[in-house]
Protein backbone atom coordinates (compact mmCIF):
# COMPACT_ATOMS: atom_id res chain seq x y z
CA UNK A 1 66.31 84.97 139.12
CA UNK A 2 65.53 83.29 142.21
CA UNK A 3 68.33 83.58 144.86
CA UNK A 4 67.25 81.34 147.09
CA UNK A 5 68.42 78.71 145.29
CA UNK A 6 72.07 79.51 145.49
CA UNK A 7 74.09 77.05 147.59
CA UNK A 8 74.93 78.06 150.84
CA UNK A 9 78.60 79.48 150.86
CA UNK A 10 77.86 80.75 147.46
CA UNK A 11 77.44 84.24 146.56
CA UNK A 12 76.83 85.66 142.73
CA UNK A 13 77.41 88.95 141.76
CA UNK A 14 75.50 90.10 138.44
CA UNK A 15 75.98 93.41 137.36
CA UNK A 16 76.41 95.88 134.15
CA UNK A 17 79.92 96.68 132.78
CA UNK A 18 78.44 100.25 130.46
CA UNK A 19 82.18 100.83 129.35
CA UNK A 20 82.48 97.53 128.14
CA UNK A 21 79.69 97.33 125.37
CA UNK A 22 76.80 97.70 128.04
CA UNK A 23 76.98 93.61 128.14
CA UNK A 24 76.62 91.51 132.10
CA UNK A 25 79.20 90.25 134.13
CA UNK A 26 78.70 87.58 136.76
CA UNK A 27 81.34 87.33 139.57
CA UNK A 28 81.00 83.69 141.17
CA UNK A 29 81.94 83.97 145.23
CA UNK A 30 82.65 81.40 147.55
CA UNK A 31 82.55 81.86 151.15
CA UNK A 32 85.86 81.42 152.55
CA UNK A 33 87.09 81.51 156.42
CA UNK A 34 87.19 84.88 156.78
CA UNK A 35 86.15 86.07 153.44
CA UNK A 36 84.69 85.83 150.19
CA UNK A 37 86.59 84.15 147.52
CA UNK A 38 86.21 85.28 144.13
CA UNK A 39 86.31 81.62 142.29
CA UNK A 40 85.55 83.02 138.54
CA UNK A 41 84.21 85.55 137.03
CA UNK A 42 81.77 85.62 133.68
CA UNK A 43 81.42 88.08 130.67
CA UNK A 44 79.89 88.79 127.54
CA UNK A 45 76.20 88.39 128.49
CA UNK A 46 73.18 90.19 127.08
CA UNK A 47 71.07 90.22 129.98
CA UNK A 48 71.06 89.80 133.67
CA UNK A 49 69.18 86.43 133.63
CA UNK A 50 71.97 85.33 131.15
CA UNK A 51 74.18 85.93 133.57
CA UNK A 52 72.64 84.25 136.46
CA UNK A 53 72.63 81.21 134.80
CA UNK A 54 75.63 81.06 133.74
CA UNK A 55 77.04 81.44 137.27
CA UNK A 56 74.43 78.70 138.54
CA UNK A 57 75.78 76.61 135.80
CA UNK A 58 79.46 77.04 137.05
CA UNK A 59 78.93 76.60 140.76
CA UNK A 60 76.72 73.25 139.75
CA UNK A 61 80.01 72.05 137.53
CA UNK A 62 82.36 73.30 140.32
CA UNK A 63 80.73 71.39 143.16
CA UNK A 64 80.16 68.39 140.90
CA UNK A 65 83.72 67.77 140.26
CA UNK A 66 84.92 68.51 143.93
CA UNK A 67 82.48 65.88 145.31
CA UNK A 68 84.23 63.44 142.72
């Protein structure tokens, strides 16, 4: 997983939910005026690079239809 290239004003949190089937999360964070915003959050994956790339994907679809 290579941070760096998150967008700036973009934060993703990927972590382990063990009481819920030991299976990823990713929480999706955007940077708001005072705060972080949590814009969606991800489940259901079997790894943490699953989940990273997933949240990549939905920031990339996110910005994509804003800009339109």
């Amino acid at each position: 997983m290579n941070t760096e290239k998150i967008p700036k004003g973009w934060w993703l949190n990927v972590t382990v939910m063990a009481r819920f089937q030991d299976s990823w999360i990713v929480g999706v964070m955007r940077k708001g005026k005072s705060s972080w915003i949590t814009e969606s959050v991800l489940s259901g994956f079997d790894t943490p690079q699953e989940a990273y790339v997933k949240g990549m994907d939905w920031i990339n679809d996110y910005t994509t239809l804003k800009s339109k």
